[in-house]
PDB file of N, CA and C in Angstrom:
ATOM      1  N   UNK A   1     100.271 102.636  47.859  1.00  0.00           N
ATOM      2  CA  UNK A   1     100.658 101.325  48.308  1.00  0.00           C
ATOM      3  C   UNK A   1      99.660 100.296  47.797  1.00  0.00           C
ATOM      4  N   UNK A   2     100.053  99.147  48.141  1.00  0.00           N
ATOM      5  CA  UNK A   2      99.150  97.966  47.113  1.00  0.00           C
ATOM      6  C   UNK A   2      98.339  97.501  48.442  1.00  0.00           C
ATOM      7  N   UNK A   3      97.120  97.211  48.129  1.00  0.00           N
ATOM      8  CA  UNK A   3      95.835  96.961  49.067  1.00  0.00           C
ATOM      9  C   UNK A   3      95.152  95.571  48.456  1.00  0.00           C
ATOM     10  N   UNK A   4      95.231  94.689  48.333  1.00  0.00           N
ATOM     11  CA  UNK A   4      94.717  93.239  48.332  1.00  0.00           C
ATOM     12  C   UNK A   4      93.831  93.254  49.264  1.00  0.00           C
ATOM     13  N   UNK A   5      92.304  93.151  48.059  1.00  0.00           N
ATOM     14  CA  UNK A   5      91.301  92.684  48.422  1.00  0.00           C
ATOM     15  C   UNK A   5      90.643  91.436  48.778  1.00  0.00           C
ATOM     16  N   UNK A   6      89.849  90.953  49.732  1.00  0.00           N
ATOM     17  CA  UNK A   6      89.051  90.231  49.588  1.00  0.00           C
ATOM     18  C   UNK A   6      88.387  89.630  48.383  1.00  0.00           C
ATOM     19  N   UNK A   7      87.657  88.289  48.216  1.00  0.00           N
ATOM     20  CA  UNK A   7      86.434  88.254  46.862  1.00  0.00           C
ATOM     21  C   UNK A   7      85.479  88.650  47.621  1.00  0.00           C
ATOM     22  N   UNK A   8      84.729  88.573  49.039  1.00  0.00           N
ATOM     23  CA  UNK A   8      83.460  89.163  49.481  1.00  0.00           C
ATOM     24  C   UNK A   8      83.920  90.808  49.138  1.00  0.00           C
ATOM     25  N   UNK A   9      84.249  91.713  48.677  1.00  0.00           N
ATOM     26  CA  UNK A   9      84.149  92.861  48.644  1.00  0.00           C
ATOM     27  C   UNK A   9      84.639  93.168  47.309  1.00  0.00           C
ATOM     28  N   UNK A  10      85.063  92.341  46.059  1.00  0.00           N
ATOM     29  CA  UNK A  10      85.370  92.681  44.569  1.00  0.00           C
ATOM     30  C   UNK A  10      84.268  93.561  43.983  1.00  0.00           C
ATOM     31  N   UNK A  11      83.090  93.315  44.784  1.00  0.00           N
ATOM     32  CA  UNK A  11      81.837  93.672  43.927  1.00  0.00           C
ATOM     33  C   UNK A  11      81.815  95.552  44.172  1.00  0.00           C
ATOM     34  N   UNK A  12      82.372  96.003  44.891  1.00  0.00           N
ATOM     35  CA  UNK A  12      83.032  97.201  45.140  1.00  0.00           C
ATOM     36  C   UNK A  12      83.847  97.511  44.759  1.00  0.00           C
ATOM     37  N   UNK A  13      84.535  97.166  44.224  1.00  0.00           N
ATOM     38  CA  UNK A  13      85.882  97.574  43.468  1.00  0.00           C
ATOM     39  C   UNK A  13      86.367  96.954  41.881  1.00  0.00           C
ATOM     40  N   UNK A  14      84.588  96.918  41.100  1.00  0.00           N
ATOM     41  CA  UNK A  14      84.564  96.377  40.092  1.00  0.00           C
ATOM     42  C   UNK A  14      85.511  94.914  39.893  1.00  0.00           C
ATOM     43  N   UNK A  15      85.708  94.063  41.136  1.00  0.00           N
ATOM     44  CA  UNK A  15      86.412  92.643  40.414  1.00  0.00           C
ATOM     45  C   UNK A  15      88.238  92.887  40.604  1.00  0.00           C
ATOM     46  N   UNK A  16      88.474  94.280  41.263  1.00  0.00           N
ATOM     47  CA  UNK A  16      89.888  94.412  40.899  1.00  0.00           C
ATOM     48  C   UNK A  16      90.488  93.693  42.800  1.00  0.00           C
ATOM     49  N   UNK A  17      91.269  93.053  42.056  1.00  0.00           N
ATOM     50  CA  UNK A  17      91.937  92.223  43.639  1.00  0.00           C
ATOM     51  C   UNK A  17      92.508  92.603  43.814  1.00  0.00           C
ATOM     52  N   UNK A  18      93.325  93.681  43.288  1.00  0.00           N
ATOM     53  CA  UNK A  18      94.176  94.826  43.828  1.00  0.00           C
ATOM     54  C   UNK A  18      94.820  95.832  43.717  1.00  0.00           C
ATOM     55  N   UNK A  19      94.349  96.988  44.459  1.00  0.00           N
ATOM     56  CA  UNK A  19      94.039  98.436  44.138  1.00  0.00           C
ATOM     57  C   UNK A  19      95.284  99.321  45.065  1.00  0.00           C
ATOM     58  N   UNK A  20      95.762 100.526  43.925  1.00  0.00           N
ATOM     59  CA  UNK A  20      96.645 101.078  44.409  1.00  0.00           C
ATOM     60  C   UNK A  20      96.310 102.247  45.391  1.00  0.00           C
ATOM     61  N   UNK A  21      96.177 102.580  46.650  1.00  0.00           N
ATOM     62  CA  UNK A  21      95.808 103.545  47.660  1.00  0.00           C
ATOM     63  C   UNK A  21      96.763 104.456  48.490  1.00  0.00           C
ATOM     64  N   UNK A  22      96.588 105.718  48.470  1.00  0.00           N
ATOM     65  CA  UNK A  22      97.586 106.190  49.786  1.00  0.00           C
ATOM     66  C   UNK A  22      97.329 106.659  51.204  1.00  0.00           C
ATOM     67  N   UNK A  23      98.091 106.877  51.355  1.00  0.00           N
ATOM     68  CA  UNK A  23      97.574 107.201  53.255  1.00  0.00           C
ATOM     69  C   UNK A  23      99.085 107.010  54.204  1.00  0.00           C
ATOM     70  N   UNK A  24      98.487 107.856  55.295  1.00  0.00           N
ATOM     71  CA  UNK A  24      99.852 107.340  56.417  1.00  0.00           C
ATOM     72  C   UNK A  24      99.410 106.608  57.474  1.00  0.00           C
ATOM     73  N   UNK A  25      97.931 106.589  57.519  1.00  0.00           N
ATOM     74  CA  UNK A  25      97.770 105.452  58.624  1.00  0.00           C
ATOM     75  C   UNK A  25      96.355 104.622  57.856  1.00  0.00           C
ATOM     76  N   UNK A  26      96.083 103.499  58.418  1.00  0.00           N
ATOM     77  CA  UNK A  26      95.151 102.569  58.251  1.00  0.00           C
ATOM     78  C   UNK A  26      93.870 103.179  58.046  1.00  0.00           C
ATOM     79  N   UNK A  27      93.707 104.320  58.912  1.00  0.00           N
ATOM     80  CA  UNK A  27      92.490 104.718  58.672  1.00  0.00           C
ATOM     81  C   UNK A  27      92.132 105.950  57.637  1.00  0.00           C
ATOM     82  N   UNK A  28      93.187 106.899  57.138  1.00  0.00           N
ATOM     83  CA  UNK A  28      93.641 107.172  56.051  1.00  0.00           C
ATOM     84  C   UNK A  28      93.675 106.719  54.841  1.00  0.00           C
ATOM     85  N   UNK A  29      93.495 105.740  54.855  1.00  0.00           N
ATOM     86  CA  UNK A  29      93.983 103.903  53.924  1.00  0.00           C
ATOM     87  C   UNK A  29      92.831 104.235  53.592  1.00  0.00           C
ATOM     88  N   UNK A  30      91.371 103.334  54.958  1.00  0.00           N
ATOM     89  CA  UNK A  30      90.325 103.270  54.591  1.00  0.00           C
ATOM     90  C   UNK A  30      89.260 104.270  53.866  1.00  0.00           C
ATOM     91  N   UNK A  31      89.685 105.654  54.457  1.00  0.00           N
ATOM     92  CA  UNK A  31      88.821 106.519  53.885  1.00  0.00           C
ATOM     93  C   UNK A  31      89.287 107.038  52.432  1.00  0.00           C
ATOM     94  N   UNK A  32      90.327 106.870  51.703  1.00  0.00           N
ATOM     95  CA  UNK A  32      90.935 107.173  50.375  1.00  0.00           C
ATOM     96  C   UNK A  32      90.123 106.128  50.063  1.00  0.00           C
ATOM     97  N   UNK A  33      90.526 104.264  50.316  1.00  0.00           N
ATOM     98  CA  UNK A  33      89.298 102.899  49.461  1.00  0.00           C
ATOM     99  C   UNK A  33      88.082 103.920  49.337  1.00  0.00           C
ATOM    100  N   UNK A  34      87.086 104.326  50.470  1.00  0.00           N
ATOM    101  CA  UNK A  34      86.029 105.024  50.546  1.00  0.00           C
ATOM    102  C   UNK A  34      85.394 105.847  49.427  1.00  0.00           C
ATOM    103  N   UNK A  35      86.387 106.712  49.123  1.00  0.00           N
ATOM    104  CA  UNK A  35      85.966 107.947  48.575  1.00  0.00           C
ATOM    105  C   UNK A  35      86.096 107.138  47.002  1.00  0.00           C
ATOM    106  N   UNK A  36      86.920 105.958  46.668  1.00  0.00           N
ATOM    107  CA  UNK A  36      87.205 106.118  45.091  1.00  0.00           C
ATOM    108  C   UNK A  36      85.945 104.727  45.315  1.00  0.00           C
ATOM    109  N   UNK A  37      85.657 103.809  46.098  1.00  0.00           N
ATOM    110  CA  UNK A  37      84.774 102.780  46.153  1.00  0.00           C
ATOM    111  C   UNK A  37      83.551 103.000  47.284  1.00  0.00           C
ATOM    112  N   UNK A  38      82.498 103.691  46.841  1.00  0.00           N
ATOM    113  CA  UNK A  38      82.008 104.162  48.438  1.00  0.00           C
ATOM    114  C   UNK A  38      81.210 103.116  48.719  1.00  0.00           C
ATOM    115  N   UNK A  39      80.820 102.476  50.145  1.00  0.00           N
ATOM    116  CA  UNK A  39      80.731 101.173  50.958  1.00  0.00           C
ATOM    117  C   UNK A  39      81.510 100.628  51.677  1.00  0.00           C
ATOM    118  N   UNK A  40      82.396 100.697  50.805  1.00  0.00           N
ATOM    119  CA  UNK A  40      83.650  99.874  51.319  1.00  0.00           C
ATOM    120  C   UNK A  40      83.933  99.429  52.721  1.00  0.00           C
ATOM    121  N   UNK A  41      84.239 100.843  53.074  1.00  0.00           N
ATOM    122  CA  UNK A  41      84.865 101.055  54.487  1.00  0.00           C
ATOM    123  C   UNK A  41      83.936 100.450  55.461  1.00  0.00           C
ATOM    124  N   UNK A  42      82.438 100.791  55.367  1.00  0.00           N
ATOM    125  CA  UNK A  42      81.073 100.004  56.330  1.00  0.00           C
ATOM    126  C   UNK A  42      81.377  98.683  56.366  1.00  0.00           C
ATOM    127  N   UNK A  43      81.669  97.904  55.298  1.00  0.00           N
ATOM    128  CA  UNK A  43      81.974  96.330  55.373  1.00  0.00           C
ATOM    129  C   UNK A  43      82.786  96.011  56.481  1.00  0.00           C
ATOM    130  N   UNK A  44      83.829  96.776  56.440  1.00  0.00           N
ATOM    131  CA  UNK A  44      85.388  96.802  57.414  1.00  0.00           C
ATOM    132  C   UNK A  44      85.396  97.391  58.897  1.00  0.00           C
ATOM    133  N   UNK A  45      84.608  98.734  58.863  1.00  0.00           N
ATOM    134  CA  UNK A  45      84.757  99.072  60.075  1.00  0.00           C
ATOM    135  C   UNK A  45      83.286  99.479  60.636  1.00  0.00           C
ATOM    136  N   UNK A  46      83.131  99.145  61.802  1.00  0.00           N
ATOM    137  CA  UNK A  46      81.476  99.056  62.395  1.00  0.00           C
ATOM    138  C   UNK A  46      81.452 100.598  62.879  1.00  0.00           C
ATOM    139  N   UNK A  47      80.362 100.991  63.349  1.00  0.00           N
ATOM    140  CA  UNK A  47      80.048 102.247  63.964  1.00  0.00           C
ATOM    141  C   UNK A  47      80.866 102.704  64.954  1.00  0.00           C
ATOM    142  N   UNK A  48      81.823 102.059  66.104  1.00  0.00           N
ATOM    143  CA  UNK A  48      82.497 102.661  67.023  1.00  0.00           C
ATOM    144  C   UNK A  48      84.316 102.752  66.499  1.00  0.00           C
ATOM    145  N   UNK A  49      84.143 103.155  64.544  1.00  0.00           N
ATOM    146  CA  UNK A  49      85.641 102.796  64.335  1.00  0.00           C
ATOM    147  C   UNK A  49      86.378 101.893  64.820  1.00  0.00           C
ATOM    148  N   UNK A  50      85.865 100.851  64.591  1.00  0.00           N
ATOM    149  CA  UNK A  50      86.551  99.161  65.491  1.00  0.00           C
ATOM    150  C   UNK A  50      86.407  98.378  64.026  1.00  0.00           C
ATOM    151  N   UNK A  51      87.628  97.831  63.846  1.00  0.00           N
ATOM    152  CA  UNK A  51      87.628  96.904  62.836  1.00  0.00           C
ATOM    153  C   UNK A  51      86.494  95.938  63.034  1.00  0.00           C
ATOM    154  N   UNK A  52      85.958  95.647  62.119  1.00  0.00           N
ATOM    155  CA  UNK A  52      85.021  94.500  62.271  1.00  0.00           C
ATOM    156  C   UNK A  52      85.432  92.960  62.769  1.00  0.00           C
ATOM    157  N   UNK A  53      84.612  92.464  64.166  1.00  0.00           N
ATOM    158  CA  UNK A  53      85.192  91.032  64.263  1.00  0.00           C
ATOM    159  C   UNK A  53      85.910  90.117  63.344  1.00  0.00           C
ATOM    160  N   UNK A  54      84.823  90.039  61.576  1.00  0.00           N
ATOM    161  CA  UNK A  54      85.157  88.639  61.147  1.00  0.00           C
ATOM    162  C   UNK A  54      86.364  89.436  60.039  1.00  0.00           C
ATOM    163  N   UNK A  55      86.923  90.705  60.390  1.00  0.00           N
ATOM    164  CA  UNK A  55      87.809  91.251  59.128  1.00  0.00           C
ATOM    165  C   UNK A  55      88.944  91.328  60.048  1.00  0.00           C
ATOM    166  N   UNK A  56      90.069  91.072  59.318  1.00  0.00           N
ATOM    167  CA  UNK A  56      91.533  91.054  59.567  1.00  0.00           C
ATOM    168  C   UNK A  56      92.219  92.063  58.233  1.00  0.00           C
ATOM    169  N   UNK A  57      93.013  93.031  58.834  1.00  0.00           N
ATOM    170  CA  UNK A  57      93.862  93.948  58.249  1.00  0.00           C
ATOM    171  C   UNK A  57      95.515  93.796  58.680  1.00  0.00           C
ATOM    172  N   UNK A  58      96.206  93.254  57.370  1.00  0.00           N
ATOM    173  CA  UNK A  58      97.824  92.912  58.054  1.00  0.00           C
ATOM    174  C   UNK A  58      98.596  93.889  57.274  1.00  0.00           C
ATOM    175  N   UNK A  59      99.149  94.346  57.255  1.00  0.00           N
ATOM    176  CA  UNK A  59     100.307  94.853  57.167  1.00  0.00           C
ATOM    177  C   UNK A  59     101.872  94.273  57.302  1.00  0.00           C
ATOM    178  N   UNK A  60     102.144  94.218  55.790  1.00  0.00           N
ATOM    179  CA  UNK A  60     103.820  93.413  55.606  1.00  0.00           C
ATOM    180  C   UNK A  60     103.566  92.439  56.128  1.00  0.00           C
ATOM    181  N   UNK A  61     102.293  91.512  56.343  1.00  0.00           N
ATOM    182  CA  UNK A  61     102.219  90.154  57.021  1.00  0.00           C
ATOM    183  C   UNK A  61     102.222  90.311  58.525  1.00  0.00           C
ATOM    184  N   UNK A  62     101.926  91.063  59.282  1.00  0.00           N
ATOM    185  CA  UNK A  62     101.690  91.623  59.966  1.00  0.00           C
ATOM    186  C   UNK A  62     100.188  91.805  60.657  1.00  0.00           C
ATOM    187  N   UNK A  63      99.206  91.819  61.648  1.00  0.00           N
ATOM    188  CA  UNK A  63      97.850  91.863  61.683  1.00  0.00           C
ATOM    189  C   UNK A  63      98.145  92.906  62.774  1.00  0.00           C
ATOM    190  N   UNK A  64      97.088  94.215  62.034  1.00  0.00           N
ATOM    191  CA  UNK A  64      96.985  95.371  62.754  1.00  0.00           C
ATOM    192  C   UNK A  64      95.607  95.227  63.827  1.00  0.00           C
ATOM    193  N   UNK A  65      95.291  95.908  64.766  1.00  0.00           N
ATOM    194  CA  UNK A  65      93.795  95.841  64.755  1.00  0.00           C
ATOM    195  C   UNK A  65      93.317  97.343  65.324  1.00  0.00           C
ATOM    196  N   UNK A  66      94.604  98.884  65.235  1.00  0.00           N
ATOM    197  CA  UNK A  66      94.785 100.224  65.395  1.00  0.00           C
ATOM    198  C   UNK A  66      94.507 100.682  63.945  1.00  0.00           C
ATOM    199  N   UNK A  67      93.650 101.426  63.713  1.00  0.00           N
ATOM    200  CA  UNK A  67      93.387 102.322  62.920  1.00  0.00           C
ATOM    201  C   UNK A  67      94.314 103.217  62.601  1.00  0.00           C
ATOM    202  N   UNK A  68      95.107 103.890  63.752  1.00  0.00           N
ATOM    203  CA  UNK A  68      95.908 104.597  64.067  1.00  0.00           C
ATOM    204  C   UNK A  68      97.247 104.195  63.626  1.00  0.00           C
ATOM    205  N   UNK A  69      97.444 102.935  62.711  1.00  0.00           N
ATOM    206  CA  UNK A  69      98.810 102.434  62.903  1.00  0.00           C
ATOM    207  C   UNK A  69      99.604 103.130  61.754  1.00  0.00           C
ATOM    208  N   UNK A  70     100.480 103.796  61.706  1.00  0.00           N
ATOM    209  CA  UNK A  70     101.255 104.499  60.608  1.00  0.00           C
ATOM    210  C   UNK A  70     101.612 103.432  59.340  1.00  0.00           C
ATOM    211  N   UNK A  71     101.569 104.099  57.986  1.00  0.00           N
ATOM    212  CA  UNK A  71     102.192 102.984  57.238  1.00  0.00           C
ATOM    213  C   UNK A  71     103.093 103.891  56.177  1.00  0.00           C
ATOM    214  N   UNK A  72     103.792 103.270  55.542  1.00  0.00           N
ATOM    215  CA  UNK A  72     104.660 103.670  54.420  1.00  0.00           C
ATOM    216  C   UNK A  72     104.354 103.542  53.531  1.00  0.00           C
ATOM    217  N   UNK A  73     104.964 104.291  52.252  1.00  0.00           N
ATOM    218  CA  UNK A  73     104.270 104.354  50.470  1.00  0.00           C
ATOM    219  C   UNK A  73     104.934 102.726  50.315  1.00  0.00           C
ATOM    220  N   UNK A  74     105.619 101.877  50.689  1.00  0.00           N
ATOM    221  CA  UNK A  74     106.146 100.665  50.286  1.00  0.00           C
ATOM    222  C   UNK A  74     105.104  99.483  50.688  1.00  0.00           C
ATOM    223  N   UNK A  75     104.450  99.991  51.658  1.00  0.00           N
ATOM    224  CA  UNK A  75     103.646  98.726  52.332  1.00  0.00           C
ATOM    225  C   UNK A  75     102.527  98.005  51.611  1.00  0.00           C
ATOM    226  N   UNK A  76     102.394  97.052  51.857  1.00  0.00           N
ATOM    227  CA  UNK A  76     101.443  95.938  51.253  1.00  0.00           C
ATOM    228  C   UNK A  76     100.462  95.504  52.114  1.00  0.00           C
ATOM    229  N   UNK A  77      99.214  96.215  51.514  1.00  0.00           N
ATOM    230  CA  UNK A  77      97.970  95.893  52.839  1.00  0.00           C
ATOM    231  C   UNK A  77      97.339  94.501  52.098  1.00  0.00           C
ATOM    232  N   UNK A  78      97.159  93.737  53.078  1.00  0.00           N
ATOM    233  CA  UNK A  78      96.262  92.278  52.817  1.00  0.00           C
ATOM    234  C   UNK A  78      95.018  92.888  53.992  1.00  0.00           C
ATOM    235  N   UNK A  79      93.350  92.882  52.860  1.00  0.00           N
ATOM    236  CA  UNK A  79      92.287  92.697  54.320  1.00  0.00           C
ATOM    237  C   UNK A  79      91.732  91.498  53.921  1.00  0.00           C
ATOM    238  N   UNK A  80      91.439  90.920  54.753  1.00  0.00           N
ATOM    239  CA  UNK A  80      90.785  89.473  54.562  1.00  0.00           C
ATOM    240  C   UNK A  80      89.729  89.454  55.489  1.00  0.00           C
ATOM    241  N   UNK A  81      88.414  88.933  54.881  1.00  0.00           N
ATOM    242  CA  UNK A  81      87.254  88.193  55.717  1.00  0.00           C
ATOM    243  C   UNK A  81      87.715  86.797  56.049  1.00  0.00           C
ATOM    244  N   UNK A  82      86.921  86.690  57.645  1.00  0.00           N
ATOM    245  CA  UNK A  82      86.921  84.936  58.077  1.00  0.00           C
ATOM    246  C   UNK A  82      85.159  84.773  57.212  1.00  0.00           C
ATOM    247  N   UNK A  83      85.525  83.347  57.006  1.00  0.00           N
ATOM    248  CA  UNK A  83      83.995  82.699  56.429  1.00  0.00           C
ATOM    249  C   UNK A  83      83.240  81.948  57.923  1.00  0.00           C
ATOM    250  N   UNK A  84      82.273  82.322  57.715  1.00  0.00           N
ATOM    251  CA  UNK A  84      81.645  81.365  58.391  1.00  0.00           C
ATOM    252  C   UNK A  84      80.305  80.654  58.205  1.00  0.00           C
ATOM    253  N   UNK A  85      79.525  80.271  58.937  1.00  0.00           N
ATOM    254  CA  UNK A  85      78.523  79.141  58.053  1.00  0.00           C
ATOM    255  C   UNK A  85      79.008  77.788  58.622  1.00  0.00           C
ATOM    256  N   UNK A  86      77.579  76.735  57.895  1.00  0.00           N
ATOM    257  CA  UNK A  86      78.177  75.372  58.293  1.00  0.00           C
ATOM    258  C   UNK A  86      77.241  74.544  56.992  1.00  0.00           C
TER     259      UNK A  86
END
């Protein structure tokens, strides 16, 4: 399935904005990114497997925040960082 990256995290995935991955759930998702980009997943998910506050993971336009959430070979993952700063 197609996984649209962030630019805070290109530098992991050599610059590519979007990478083809499989899996049946989100967290499946993350650990396949993992293994072919390793870091990755630390950016995204903190120590208690909890998506990270400032990261959003949607699905079909959709915002998951279950690891656990099943997905299909058709689906289109968007993860996006919030910016912050002033």
């Amino acid at each position: 399935m197609k996984v649209f990256i962030p630019s805070p995290l290109l530098s992991y995935t050599g610059q590519e904005k979007e990478v083809e991955v499989g899996g049946s759930t989100i967290a499946e998702l993350l650990d396949e990114l993992n293994r072919r980009y390793p870091g990755i997943r630390f950016r995204m998910i903190d120590e208690q497997d909890a998506i990270r506050p400032h990261m959003r993971i949607f699905v079909n336009g959709e915002q998951v925040w279950n690891l656990n959430t099943p997905l299909q070979p058709s689906d289109e993952i968007y993860i996006l960082q919030a910016l912050s700063g002033g």
